[in-house]
C-alpha atoms as a PDB file:
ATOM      1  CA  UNK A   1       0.000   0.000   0.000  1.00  0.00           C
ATOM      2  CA  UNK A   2       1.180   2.825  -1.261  1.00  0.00           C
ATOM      3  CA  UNK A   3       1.592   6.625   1.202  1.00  0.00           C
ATOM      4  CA  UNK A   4      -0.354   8.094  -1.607  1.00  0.00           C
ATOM      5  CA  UNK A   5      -4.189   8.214  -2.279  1.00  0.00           C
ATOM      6  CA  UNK A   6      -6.218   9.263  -5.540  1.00  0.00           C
ATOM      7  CA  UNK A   7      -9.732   9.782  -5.659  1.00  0.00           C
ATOM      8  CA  UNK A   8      -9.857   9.235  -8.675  1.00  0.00           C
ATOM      9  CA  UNK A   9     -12.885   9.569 -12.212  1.00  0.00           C
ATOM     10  CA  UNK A  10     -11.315   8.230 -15.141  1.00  0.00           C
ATOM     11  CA  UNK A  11     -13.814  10.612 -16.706  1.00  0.00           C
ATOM     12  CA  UNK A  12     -12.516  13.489 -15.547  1.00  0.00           C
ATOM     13  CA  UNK A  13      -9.659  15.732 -17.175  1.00  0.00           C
ATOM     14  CA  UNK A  14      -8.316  16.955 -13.915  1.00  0.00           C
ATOM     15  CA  UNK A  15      -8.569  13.221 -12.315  1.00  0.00           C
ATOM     16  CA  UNK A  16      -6.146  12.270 -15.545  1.00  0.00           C
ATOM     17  CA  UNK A  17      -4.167  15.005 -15.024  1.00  0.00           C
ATOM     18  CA  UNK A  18      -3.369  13.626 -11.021  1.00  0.00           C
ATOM     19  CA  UNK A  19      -2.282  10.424 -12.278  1.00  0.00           C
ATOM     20  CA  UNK A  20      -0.352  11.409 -15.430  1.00  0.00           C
ATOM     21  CA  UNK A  21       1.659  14.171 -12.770  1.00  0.00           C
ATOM     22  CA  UNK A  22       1.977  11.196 -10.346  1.00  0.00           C
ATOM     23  CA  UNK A  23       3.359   8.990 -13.079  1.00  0.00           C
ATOM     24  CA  UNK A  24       5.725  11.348 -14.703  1.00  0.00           C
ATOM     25  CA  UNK A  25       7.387  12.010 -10.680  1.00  0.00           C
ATOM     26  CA  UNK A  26       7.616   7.956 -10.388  1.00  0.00           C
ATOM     27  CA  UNK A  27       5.499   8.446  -7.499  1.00  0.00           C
ATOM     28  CA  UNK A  28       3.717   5.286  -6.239  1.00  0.00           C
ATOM     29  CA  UNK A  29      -0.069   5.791  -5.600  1.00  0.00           C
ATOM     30  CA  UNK A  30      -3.226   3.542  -4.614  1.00  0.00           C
ATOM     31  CA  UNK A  31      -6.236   4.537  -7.587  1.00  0.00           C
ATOM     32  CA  UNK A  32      -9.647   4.687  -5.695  1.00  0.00           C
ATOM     33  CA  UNK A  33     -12.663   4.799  -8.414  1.00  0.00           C
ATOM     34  CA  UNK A  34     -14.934   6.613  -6.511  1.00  0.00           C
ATOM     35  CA  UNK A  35     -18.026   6.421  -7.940  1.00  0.00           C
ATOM     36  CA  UNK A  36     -17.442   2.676  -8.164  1.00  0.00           C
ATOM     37  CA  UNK A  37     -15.663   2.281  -4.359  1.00  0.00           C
ATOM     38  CA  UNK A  38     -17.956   4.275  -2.996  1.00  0.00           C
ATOM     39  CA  UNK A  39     -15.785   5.787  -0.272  1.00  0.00           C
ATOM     40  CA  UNK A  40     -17.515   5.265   3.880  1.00  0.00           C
ATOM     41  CA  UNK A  41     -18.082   7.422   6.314  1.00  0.00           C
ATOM     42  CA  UNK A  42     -14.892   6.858   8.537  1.00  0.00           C
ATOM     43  CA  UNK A  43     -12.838   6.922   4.784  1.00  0.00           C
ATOM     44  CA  UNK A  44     -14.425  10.453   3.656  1.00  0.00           C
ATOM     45  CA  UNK A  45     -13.873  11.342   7.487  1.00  0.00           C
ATOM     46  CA  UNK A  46     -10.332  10.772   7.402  1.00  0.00           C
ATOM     47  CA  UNK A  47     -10.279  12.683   4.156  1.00  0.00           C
ATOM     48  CA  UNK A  48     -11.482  15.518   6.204  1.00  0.00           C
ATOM     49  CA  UNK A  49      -9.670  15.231   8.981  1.00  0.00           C
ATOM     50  CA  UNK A  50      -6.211  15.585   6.785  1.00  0.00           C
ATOM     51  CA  UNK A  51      -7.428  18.415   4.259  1.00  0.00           C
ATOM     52  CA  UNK A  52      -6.088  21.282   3.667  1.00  0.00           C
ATOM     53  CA  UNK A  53      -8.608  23.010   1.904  1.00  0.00           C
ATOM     54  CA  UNK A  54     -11.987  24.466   3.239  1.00  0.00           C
ATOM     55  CA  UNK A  55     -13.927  21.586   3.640  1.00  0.00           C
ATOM     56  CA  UNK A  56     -16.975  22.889   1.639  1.00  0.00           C
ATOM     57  CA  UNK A  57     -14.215  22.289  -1.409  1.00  0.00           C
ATOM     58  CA  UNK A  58     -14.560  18.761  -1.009  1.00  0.00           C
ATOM     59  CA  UNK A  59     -18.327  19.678  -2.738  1.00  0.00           C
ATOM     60  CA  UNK A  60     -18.471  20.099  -6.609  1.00  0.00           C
ATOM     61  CA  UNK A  61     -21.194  22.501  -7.144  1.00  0.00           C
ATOM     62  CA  UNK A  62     -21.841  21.604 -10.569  1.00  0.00           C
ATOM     63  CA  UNK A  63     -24.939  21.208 -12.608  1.00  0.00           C
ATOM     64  CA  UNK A  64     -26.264  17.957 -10.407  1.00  0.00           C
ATOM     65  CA  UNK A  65     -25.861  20.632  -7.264  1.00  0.00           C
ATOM     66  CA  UNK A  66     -27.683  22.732  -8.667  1.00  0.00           C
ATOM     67  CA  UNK A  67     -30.359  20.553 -10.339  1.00  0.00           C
ATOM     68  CA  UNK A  68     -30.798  18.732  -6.808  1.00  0.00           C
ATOM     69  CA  UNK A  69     -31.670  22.090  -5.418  1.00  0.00           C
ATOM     70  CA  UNK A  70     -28.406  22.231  -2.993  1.00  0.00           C
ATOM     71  CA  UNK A  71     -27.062  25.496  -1.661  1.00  0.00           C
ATOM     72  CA  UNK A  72     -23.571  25.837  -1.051  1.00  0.00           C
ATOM     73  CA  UNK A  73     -24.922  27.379   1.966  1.00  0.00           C
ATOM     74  CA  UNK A  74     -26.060  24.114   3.373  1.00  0.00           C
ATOM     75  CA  UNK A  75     -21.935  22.548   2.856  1.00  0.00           C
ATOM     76  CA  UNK A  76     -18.900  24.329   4.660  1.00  0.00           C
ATOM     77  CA  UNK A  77     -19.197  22.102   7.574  1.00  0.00           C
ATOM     78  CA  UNK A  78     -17.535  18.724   8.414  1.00  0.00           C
ATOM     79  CA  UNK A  79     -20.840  16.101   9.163  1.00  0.00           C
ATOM     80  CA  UNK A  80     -23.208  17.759   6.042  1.00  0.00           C
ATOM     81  CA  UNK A  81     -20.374  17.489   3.567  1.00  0.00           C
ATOM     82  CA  UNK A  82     -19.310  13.787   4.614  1.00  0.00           C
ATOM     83  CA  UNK A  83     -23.817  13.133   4.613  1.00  0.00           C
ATOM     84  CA  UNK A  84     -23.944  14.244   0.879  1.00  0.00           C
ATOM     85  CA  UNK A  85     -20.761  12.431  -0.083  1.00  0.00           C
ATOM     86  CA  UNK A  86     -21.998   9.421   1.274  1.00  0.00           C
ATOM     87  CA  UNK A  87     -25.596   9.724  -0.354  1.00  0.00           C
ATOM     88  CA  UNK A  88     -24.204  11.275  -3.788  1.00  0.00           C
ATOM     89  CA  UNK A  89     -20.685  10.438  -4.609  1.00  0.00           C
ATOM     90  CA  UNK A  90     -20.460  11.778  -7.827  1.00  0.00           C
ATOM     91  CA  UNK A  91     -20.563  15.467  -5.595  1.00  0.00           C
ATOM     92  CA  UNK A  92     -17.185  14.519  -4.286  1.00  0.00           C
ATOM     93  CA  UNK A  93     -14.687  16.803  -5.981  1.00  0.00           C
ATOM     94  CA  UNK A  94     -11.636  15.189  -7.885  1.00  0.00           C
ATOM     95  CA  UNK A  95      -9.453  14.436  -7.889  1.00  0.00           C
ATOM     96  CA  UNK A  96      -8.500  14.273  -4.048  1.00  0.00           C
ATOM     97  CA  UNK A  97      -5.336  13.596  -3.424  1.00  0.00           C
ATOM     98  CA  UNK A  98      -3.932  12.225  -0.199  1.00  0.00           C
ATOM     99  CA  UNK A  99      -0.712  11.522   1.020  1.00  0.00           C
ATOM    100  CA  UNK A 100       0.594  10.669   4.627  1.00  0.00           C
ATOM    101  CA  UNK A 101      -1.042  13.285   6.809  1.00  0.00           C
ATOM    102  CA  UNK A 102      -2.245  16.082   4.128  1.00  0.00           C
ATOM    103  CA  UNK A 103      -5.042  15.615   1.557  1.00  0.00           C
ATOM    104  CA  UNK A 104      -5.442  18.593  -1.151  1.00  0.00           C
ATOM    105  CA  UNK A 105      -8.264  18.957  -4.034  1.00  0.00           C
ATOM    106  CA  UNK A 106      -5.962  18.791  -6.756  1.00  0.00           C
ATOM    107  CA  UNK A 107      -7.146  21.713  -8.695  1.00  0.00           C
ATOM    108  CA  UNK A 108      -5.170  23.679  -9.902  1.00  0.00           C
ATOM    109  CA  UNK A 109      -3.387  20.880 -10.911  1.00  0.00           C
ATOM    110  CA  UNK A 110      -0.126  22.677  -9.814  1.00  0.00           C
ATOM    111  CA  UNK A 111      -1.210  21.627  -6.352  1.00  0.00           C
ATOM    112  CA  UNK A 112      -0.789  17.790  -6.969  1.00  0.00           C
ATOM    113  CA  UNK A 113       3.056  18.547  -8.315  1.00  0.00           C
ATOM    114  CA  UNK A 114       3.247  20.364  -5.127  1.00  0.00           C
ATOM    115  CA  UNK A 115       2.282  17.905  -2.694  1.00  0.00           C
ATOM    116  CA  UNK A 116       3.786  15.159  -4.445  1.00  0.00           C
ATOM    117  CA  UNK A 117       7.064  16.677  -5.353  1.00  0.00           C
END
């Protein structure tokens, strides 16, 4: 098992982008597919617990936000951000990216360089 952690859409540009920058540094990384290993409580909490972004970043507000009549509002705080990550995964930002004791939202993707450099 590997110190480094991507949550990871293979759908996603940005998601690419955290593997290709992991690849090209020779970094060893676990891939977590998200939306098919749906990630638990205690796993998003520990996701939480090491971020070091606002935690409301952990949210995409994108179209399905918005068309499931969210407001952001509702998400800057720990236990309602882990509630709709567990119930709708696909909300989960991406790509996360965790290593050791820090976990970032990889966008920009400068950030993943950074934290895996």
């Amino acid at each position: 098992m590997s110190d480094v952690t991507i949550y990871h859409n293979p759908h996603c540009h940005a998601s690419q982008n955290a593997i290709a920058i992991a690849d090209q540094l020779g970094v060893s990384y676990d891939v977590i597919l998200y939306m098919k290993q749906r990630p638990d409580r205690a796993g998003l909490g520990e996701i939480a617990d090491r971020l070091e972004d606002p935690i409301a970043d952990l949210v995409r507000k994108d179209s399905l936000f918005k068309r499931l009549g969210l407001e952001e509002a509702d998400y800057v705080e720990r236990e309602p951000v882990i509630e709709l990550l567990l119930q709708r995964p696909a909300l989960l930002q991406r790509p996360v990216v965790v290593r050791g004791d820090r976990a970032i939202v990889g966008r920009p993707k400068e950030r993943i360089r950074a934290l895996l450099a």
